[in-house]
N, C-alpha and C. Protein backbone atom coordinates (compact mmCIF):
# COMPACT_ATOMS: atom_id res chain seq x y z
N UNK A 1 6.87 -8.87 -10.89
CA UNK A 1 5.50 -8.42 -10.94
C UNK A 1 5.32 -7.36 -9.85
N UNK A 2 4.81 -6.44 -10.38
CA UNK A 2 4.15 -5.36 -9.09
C UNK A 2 2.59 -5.44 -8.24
N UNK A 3 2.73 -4.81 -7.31
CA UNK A 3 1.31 -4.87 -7.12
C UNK A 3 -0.12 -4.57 -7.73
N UNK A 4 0.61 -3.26 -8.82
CA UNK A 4 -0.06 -2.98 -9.81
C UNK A 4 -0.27 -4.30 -11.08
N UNK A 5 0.10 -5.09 -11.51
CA UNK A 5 0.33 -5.74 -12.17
C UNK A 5 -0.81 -6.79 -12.05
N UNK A 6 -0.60 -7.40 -10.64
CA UNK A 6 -1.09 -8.33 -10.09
C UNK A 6 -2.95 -7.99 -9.54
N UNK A 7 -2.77 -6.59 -9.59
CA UNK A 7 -4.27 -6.09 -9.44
C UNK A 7 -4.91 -6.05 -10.86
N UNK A 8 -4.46 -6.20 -11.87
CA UNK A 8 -4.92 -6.09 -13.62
C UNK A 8 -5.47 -7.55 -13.41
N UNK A 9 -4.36 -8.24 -12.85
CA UNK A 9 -4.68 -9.96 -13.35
C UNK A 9 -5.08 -10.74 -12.37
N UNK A 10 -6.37 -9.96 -11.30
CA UNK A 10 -7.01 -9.70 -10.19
C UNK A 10 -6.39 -11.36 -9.13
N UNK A 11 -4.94 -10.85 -8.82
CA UNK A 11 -4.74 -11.74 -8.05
C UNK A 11 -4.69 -11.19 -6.57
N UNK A 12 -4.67 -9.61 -7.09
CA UNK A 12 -5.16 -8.44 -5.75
C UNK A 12 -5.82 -7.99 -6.26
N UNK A 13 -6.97 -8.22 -4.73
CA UNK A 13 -8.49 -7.90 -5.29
C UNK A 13 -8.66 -6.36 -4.65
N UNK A 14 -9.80 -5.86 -4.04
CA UNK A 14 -10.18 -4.51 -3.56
C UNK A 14 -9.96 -4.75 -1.96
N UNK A 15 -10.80 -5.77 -1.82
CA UNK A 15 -11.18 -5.97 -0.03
C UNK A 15 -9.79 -6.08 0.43
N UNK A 16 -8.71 -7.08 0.25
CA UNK A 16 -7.61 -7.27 0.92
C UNK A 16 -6.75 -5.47 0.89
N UNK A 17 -6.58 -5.25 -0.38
CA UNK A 17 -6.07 -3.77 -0.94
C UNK A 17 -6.54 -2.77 0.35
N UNK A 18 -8.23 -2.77 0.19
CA UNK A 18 -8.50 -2.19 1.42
C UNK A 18 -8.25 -1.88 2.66
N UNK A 19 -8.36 -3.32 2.95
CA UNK A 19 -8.09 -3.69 4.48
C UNK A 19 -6.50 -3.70 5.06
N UNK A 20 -5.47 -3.43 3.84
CA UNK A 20 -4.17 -3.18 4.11
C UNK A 20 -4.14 -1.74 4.15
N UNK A 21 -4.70 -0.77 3.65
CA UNK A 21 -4.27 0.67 3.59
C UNK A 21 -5.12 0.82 4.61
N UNK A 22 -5.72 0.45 5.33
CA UNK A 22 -6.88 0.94 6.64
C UNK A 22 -5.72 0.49 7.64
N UNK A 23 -5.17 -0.63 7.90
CA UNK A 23 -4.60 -1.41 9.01
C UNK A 23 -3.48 -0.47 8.76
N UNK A 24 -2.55 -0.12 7.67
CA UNK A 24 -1.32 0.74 7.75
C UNK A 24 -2.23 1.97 8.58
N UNK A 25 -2.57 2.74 7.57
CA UNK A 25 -3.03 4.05 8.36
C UNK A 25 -3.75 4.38 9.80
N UNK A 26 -3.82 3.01 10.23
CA UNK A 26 -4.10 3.13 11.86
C UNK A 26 -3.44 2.68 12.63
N UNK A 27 -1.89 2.36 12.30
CA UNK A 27 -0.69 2.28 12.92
C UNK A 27 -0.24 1.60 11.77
N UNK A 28 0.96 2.69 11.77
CA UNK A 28 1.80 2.32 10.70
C UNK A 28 2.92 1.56 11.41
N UNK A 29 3.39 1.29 12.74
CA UNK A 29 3.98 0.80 13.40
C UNK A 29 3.48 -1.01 13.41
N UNK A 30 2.44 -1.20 13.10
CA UNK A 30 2.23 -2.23 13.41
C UNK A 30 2.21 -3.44 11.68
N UNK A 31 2.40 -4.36 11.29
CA UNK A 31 3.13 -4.98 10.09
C UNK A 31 1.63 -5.23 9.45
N UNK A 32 1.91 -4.73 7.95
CA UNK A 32 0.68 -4.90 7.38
C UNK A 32 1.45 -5.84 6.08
N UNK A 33 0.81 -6.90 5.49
CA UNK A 33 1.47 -7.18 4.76
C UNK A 33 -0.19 -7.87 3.76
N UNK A 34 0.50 -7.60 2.08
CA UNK A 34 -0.96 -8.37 1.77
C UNK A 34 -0.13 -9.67 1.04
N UNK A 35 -0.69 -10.62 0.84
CA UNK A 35 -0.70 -11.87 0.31
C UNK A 35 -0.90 -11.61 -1.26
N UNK A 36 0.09 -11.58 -2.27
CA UNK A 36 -0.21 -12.05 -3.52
C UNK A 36 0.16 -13.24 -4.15
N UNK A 37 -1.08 -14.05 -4.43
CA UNK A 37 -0.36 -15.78 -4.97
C UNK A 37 0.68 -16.25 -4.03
N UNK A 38 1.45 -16.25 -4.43
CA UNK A 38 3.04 -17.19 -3.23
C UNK A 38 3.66 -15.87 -2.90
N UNK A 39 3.40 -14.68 -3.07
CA UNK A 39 4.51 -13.53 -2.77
C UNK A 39 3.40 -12.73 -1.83
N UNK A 40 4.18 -11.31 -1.41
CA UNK A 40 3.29 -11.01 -0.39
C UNK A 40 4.02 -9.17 -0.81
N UNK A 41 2.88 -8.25 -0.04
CA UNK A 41 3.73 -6.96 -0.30
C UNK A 41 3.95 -6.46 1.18
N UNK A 42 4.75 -6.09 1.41
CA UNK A 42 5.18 -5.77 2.71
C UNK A 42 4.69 -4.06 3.14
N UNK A 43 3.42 -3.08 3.37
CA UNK A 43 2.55 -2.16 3.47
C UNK A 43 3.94 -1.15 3.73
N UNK A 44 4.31 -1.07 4.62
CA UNK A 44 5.38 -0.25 5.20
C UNK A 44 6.49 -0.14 4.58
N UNK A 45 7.22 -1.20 4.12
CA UNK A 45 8.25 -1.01 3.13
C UNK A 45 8.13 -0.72 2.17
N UNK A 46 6.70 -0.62 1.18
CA UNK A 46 6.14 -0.32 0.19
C UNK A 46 6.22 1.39 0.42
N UNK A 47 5.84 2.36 1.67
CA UNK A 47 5.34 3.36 1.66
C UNK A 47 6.72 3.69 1.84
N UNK A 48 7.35 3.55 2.15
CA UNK A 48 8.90 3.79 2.75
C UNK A 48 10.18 3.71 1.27
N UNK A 49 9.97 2.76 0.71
CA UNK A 49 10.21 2.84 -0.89
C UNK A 49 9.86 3.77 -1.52
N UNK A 50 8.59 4.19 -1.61
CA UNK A 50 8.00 5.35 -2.87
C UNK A 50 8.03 6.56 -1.71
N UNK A 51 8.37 7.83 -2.67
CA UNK A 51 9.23 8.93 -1.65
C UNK A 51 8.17 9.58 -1.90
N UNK A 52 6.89 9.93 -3.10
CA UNK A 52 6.00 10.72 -2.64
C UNK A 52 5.16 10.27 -2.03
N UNK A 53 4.89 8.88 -1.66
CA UNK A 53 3.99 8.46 -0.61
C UNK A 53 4.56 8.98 1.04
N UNK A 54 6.06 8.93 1.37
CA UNK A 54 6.28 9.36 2.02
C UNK A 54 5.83 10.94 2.50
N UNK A 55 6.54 11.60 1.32
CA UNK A 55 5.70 13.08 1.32
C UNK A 55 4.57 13.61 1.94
N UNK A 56 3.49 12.62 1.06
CA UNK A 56 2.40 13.10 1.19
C UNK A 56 2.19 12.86 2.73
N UNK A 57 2.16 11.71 2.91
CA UNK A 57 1.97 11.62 4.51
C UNK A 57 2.34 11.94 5.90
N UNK A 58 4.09 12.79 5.48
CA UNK A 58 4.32 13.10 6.38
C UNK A 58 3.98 14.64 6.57
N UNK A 59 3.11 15.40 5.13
CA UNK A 59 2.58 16.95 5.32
C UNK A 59 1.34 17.01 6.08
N UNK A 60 1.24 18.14 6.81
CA UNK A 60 0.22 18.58 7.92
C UNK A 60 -0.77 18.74 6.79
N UNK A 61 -2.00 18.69 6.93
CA UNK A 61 -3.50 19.13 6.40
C UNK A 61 -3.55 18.13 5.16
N UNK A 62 -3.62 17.03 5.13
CA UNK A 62 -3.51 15.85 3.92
C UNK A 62 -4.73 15.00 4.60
N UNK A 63 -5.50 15.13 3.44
CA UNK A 63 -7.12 14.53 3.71
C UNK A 63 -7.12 12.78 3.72
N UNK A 64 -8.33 12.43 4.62
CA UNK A 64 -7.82 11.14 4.59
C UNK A 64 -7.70 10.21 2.98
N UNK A 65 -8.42 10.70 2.11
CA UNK A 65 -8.27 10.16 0.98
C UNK A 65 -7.34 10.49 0.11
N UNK A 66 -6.71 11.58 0.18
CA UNK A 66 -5.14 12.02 0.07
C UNK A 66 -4.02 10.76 0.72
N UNK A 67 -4.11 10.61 2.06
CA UNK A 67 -3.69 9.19 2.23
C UNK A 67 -3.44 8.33 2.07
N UNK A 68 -5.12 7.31 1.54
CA UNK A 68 -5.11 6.28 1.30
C UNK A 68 -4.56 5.98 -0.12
N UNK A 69 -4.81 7.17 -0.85
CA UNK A 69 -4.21 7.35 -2.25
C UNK A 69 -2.83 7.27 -2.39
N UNK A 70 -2.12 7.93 -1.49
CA UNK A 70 -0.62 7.80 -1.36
C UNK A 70 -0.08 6.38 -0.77
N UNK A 71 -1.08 5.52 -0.18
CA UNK A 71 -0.99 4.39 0.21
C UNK A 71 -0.94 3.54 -0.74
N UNK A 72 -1.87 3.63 -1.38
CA UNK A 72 -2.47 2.46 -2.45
C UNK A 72 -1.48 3.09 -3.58
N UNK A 73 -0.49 4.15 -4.29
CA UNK A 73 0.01 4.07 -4.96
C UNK A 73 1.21 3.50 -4.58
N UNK A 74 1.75 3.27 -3.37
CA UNK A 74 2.70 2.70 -3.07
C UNK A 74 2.55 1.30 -3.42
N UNK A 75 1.74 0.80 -3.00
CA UNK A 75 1.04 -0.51 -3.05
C UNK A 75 1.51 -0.96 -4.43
N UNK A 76 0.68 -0.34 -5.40
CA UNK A 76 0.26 -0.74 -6.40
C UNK A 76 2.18 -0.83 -7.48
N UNK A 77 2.59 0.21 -7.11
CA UNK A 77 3.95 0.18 -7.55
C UNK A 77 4.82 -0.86 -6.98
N UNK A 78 4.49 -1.11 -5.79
CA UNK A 78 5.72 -2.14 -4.93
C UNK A 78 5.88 -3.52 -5.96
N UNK A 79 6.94 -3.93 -5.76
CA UNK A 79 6.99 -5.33 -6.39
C UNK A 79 7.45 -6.77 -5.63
N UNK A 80 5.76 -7.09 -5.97
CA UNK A 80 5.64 -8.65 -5.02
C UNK A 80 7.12 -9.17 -5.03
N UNK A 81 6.84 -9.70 -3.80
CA UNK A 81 7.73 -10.91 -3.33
C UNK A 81 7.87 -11.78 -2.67
């Protein structure tokens, strides 16, 4: 199951989703992880996996909602575990 998957069959809701792409993007150094059912997505290894999330974030002039977008598609692609 992906994170995407698991957000259809709202076992990831918005607020947690949220509050993981806010906590990554204000230190990505520090472990963001969200809770799905018994599995969990690991924020950083998620963004670090998908190479245009990487991209996007590591180019100069990328708006913050450019960001969170490159965040949350990582997210949403990663697959729980």
């Amino acid at each position: 199951m992906t994170g995407g998957e698991a957000y259809k069959q709202k076992l990831l809701t918005g607020a947690p989703l949220d509050a993981a792409i806010a906590a990554y993007l204000a230190d990505p150094s520090k472990p963001a992880v969200i809770k799905v059912g018994k599995g969990s997505i690991d924020v950083a290894a998620a963004v670090l996996a998908h190479a245009y999330s990487v991209e996007v974030l590591a180019r100069k002039g990328v708006t913050a909602p450019q960001q969170r977008n490159a965040v949350k598609t990582a997210i949403l692609l990663a697959p729980v575990g």
